[in-house]
Protein backbone atom coordinates (compact mmCIF):
# COMPACT_ATOMS: atom_id res chain seq x y z
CA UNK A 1 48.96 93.91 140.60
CA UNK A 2 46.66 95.07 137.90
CA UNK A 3 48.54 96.05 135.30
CA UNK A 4 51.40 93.40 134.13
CA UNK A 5 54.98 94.32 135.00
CA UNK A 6 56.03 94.03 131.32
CA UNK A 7 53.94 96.79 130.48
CA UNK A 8 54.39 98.94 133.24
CA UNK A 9 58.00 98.51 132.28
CA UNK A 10 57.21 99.73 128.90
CA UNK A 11 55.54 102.27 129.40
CA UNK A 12 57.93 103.45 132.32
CA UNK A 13 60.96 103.34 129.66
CA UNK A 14 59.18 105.33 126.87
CA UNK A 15 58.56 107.88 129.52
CA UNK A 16 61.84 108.28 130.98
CA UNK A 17 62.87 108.35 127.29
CA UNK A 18 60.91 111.16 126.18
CA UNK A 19 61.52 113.05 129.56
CA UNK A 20 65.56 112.46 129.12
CA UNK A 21 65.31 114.13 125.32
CA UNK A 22 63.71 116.75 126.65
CA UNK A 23 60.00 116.30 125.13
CA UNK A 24 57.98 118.23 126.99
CA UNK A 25 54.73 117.01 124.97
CA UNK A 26 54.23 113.06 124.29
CA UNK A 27 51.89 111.10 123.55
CA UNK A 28 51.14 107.88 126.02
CA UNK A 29 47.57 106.22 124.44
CA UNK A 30 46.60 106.49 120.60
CA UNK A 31 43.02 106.82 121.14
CA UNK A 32 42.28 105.06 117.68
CA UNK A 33 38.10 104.98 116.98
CA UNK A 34 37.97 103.17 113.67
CA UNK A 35 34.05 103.56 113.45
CA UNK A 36 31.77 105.31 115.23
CA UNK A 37 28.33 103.02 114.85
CA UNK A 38 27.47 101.11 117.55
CA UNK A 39 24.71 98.01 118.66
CA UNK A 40 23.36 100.61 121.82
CA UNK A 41 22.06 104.10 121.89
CA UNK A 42 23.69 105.32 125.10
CA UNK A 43 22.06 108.62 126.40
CA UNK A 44 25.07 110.14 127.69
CA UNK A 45 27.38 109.32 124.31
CA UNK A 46 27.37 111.97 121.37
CA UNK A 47 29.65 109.31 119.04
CA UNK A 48 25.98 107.63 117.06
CA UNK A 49 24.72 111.12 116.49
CA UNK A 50 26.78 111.38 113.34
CA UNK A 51 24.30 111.28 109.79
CA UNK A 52 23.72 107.58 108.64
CA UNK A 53 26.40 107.80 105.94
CA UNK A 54 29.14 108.59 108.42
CA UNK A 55 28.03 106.06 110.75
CA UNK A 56 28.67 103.30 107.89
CA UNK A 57 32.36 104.03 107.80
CA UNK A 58 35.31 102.21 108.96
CA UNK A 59 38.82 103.23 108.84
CA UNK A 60 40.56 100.39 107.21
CA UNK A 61 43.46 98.15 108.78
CA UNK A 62 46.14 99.77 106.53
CA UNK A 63 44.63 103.48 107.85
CA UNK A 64 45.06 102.29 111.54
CA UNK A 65 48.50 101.02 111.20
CA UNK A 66 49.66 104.36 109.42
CA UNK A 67 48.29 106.36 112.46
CA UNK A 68 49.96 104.05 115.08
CA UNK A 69 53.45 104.07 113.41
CA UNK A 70 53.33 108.18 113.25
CA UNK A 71 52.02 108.49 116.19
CA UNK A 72 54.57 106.18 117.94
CA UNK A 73 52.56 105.29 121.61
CA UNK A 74 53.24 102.16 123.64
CA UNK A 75 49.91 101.91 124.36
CA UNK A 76 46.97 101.87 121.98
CA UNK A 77 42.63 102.45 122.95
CA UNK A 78 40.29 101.28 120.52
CA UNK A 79 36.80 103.20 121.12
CA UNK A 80 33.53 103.75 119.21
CA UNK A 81 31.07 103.32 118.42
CA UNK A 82 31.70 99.43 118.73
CA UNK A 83 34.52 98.07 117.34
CA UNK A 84 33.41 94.84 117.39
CA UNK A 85 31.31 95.63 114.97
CA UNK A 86 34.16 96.53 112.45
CA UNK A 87 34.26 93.28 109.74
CA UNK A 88 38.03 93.73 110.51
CA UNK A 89 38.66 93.96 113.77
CA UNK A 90 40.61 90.80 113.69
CA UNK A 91 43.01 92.22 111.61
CA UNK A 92 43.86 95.40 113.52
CA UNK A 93 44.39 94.01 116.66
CA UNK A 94 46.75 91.20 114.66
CA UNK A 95 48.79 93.89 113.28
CA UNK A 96 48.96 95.55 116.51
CA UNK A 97 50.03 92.68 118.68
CA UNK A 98 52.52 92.40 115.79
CA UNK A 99 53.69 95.91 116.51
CA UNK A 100 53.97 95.06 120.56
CA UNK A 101 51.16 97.55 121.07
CA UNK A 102 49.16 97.23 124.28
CA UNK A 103 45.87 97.44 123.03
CA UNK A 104 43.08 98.26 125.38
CA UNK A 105 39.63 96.95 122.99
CA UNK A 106 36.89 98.93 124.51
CA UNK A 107 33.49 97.56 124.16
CA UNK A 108 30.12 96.72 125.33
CA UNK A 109 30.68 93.28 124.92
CA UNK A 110 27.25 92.41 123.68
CA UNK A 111 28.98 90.85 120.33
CA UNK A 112 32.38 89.66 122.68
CA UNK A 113 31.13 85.46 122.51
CA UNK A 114 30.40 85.65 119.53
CA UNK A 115 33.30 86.83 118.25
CA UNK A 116 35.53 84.64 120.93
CA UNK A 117 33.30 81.53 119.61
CA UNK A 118 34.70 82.77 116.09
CA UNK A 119 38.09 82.51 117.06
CA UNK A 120 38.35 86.11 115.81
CA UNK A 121 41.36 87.14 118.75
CA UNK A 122 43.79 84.68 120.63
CA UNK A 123 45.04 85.71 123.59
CA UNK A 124 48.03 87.51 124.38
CA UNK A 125 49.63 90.06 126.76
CA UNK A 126 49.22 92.54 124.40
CA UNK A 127 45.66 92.75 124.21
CA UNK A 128 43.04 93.68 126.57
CA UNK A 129 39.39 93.93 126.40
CA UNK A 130 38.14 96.74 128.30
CA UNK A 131 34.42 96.35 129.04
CA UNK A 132 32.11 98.95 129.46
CA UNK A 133 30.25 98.47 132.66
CA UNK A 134 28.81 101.47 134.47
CA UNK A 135 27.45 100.42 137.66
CA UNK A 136 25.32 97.19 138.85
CA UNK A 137 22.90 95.84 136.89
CA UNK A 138 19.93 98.46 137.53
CA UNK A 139 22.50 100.82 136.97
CA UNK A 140 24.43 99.61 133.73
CA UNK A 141 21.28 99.01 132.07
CA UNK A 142 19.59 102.09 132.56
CA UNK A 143 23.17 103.84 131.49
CA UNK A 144 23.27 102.34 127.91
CA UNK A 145 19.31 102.13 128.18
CA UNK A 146 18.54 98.62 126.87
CA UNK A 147 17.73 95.91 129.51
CA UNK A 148 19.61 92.41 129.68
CA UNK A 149 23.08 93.88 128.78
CA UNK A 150 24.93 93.87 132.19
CA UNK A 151 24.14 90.09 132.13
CA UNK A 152 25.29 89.69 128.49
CA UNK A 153 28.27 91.29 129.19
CA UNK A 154 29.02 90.03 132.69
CA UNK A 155 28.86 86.15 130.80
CA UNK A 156 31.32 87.96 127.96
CA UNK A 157 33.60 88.43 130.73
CA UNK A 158 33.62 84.99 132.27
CA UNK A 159 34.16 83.29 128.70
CA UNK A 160 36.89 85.49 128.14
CA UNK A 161 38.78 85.12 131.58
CA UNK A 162 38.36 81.66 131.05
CA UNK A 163 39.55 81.54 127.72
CA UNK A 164 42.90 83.76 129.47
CA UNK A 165 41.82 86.53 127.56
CA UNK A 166 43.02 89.85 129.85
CA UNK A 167 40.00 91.51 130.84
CA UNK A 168 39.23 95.07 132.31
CA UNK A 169 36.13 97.26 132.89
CA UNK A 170 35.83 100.88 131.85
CA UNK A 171 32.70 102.79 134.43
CA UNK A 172 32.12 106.20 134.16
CA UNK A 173 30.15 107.69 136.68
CA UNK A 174 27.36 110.70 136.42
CA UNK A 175 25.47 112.97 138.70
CA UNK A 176 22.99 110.96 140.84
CA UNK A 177 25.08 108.20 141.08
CA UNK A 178 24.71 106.45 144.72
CA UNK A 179 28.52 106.09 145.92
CA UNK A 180 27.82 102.62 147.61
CA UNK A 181 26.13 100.98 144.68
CA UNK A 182 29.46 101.82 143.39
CA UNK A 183 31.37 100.20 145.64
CA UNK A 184 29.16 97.10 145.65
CA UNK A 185 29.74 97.42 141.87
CA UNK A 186 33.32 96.78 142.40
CA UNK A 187 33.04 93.79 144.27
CA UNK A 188 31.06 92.54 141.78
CA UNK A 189 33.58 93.40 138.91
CA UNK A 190 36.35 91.60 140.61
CA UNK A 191 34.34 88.62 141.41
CA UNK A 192 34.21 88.21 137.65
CA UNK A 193 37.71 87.98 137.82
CA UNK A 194 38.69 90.85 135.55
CA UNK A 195 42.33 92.36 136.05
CA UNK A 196 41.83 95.60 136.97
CA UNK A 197 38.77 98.34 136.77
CA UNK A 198 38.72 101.89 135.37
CA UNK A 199 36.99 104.64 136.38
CA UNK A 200 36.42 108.64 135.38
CA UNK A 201 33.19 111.11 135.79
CA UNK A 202 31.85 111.63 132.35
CA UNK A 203 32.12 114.73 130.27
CA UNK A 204 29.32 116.88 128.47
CA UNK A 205 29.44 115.52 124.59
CA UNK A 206 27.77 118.58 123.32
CA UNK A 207 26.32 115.78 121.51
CA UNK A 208 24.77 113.70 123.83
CA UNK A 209 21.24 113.79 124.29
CA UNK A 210 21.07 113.84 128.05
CA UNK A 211 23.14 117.12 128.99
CA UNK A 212 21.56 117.23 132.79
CA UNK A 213 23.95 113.99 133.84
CA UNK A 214 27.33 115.20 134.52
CA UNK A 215 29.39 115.73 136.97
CA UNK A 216 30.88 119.30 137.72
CA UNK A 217 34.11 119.91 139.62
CA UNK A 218 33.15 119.83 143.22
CA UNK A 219 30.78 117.19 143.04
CA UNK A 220 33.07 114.80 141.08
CA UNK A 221 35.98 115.49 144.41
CA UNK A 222 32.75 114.51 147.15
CA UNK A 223 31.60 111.42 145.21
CA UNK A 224 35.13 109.96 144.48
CA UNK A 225 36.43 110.30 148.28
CA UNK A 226 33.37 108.42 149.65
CA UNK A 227 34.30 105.76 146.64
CA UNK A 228 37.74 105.50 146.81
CA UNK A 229 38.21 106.07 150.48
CA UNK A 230 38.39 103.07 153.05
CA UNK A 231 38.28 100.55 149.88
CA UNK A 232 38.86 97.74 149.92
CA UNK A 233 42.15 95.56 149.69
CA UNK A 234 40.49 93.09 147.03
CA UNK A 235 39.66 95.99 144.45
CA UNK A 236 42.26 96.44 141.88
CA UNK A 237 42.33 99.18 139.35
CA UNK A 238 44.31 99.61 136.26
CA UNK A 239 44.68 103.53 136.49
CA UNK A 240 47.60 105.54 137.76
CA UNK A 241 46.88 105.89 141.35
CA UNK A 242 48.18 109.49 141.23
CA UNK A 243 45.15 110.12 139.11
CA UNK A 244 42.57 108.41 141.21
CA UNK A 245 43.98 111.08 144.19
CA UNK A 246 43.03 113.84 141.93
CA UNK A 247 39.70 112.91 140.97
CA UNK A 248 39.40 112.32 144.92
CA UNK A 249 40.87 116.03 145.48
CA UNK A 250 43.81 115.03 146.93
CA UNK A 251 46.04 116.13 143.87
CA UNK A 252 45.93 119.11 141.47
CA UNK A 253 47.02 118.31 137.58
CA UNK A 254 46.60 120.78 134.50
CA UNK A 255 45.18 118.52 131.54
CA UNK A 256 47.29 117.30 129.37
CA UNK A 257 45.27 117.20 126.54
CA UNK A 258 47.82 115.65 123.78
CA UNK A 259 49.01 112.82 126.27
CA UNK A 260 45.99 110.85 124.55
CA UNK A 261 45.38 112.03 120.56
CA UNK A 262 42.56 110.87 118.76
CA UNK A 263 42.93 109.45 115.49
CA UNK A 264 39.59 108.60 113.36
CA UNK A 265 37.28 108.88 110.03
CA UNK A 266 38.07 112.77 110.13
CA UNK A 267 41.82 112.56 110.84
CA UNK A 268 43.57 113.60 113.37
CA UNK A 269 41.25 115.39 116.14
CA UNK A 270 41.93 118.50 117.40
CA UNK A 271 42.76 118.91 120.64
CA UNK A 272 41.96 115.95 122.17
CA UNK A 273 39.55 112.75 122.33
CA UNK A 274 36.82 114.96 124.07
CA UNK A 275 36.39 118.17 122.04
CA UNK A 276 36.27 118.26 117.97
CA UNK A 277 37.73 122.00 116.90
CA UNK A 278 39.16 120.49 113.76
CA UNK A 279 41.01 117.95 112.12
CA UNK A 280 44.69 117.63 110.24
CA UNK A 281 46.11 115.26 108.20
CA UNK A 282 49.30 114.06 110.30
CA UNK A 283 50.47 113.76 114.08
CA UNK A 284 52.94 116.27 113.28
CA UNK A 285 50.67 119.01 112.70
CA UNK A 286 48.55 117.98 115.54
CA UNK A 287 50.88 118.61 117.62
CA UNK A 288 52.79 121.88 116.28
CA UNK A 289 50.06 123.39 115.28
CA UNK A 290 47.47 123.07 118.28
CA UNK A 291 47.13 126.46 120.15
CA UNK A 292 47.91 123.83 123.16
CA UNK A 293 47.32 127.06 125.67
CA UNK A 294 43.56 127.23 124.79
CA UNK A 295 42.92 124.29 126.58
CA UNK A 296 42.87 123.13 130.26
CA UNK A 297 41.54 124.60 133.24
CA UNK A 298 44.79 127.22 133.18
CA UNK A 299 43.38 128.66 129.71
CA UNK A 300 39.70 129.41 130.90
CA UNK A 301 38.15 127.79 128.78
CA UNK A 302 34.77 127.08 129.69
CA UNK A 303 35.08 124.03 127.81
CA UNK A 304 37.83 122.90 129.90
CA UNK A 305 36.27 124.08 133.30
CA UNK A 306 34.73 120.99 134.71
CA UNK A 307 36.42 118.32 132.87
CA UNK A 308 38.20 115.61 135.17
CA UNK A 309 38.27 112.73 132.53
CA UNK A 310 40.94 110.19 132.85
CA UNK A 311 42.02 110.61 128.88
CA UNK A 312 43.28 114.12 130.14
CA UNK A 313 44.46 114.09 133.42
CA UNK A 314 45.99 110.30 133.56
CA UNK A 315 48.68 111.48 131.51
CA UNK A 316 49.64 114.12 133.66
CA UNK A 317 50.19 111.74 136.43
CA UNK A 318 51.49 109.12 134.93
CA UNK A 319 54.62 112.40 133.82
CA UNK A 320 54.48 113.42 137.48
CA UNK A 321 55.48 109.61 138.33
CA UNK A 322 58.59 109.98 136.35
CA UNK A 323 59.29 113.70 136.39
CA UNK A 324 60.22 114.00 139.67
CA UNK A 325 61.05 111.99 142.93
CA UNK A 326 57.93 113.20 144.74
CA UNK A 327 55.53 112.41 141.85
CA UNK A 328 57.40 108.67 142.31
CA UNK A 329 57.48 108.49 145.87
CA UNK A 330 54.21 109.48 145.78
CA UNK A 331 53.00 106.75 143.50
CA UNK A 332 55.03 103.84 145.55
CA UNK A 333 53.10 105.25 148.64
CA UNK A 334 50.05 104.63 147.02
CA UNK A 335 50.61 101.66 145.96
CA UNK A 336 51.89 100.16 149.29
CA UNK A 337 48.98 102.35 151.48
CA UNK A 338 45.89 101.99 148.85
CA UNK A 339 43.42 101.87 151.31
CA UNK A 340 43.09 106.02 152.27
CA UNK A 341 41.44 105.22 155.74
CA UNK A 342 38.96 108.27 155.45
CA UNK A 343 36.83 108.15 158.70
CA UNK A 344 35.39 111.61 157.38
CA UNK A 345 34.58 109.64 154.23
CA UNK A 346 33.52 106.64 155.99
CA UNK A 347 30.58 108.85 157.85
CA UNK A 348 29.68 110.59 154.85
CA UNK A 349 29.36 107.38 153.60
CA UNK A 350 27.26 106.23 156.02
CA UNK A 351 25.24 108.84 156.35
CA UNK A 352 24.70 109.22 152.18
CA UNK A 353 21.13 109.33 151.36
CA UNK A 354 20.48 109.06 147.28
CA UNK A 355 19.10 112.77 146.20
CA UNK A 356 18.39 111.41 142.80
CA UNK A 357 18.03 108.01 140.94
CA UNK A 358 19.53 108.27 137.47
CA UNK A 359 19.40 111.73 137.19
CA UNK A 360 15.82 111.94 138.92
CA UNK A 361 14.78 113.83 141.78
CA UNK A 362 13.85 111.01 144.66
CA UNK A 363 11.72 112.38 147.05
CA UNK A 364 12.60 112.15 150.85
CA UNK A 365 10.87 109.07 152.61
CA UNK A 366 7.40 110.46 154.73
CA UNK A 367 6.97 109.22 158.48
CA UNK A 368 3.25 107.84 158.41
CA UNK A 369 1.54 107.54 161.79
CA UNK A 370 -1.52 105.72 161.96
CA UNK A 371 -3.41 106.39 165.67
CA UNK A 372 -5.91 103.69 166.08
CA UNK A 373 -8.92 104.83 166.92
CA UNK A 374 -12.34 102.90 168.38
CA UNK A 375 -15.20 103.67 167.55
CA UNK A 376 -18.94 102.23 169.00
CA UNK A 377 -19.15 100.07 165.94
CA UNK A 378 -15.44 98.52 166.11
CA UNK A 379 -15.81 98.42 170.65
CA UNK A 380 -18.78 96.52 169.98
């Protein structure tokens, strides 16, 4: 099981909690981003684009407690930028094992041994580093565009599971992406013995400097069934697997976009981790004073119209578990039956031919035929 049963147990109270008072709007993960500067220049992240006096910022450890007490979420993601980086990461993640926070520590891991070698975290159930890894090798490092970090972070990962540090990766997937590198990618993430693996298409930072990369609607449903389909029983993930049936098309969810709030330099972001429309001073207002019906595929917004990611839609199924006795029967099912034998899939699959190579047009291989001919010099 990837995720451990005391947490699931947590997080399974706190729901049933909020659900029994009547709340129809919770949150589940304080997406906390205490800096936004990071060690890579990813082309498909619009966090580093911020001016240079921004970027040398940090919220402080007092700052980050004060937004996880009001806030009041079992579970806790730190993003970036790099928060490794942070001179005081230490002490966050201290005070928030101290607070029986799950902490999920996103990062690249290019600074992880040297931090471990530092003694900077101990290990403990509460805290998990979540490693960015987007693909195989080829694939990672052309993603984050600096060679030599899938290795760096793949002997992070060791050192850390060895250490019995809880590790999990964090891939998201773009347009061009070949569906069974992906699944060779996931045999290769739980050979490194890491817990569990995450997964969600990426969304358009209006930021980001490559805009051509991501994944619309329809294409995001095709490339997830011929990934998730037929897998195998070795492959663990630590998502809802409600929410890996949507992003396969086999569910339907409305985002819900303040299941994960996003507290950071600016405050509290309005309306959710993905889109900036503002910023207020407490989780209180962020949450009665959102116009929550502007947002979400429901409202039209064309903002809202292709978005899939797992910060808006894994908190709708993770409420559908525990809302209702199909959403839970559903999610027992899939846990029991998690291999969705797809023969469809399986010859779509097969058949797959990559259209594009990280975002590039490859062209169709040409059938050469050479006819040997003899001539009076050659016959001689």
């Amino acid at each position: 099981m990837a995720v451990p049963l005391s947490q699931m147990w947590t997080v399974a109270t706190y729901v049933l909690g909020k659900r029994l008072r009547g709340n129809k709007r919770y949150p589940l993960v304080l997406m906390l981003e205490p800096l936004f500067r990071c060690n890579l220049a990813c082309a498909g992240c619009g966090k580093i684009q911020y001016p240079a006096h921004i970027l040398k910022k940090n919220l402080s450890p007092e700052d980050c407690f004060k937004a996880v007490d009001e806030c009041g979420a079992p579970m806790v993601s730190i993003p970036g930028g790099e928060p490794l980086m942070h001179p005081q990461m230490a002490q966050i993640v201290e005070g928030l094992v101290a607070r029986k926070k799950y902490i999920y520590l996103c990062t690249n891991a290019l600074l992880l041994k040297e931090r471990l070698d530092a003694g900077w975290f101990k290990p403990s159930k509460y805290l998990t580093f979540s490693v960015h890894m987007d693909g195989t090798e080829e694939n990672h490092d052309f993603a984050v565009c600096r060679e030599g970090t899938y290795k760096t972070a793949a002997d992070a990962i060791r050192q850390a599971v060895g250490m019995g540090f809880r590790v999990t990766t964090n891939c998201t997937l773009f347009d061009g992406v070949d569906p069974k590198e992906v699944r060779q990618f996931f045999d290769e993430m739980m050979e490194l013995g890491v817990e569990g693996m995450m997964i969600s298409p990426g969304y358009s930072y209006s930021k980001a400097p490559d805009q051509s990369s991501f994944l619309r609607k329809e294409r995001t449903n095709e490339l997830f069934e011929m990934i998730l389909s037929n897998r195998k029983k070795g492959w663990k993930f630590n998502q809802s697997p409600l929410f890996l049936e949507f992003l396969m098309g086999k569910r339907d969810y409305e985002c819900t976009p303040w299941g994960n709030p996003t507290y950071n330099l600016f405050g509290w972001q309005k309306p959710c981790y993905l889109l900036q429309e503002g910023y207020v001073d407490s989780f209180k207002e962020l949450m009665t004073d959102t116009e929550w019906a502007n947002y979400g595929k429901a409202s039209g917004n064309p903002k809202c119209r292709d978005c899939m990611v797992h910060c808006g839609y894994e908190p709708s199924a993770v409420d559908h578990t525990f809302s209702s006795f199909g959403g839970m029967w559903g999610t027992i099912k899939a846990m029991l039956f998690n291999t969705y034998a797809n023969p469809s899939a399986g010859k779509k699959l097969g058949d797959f031919r990559a259209t594009h190579k990280h975002g590039i047009p490859v062209s169709p291989p040409v059938q050469i035929t050479v006819t040997a001919q003899a001539t009076a010099g050659s016959a001689a």
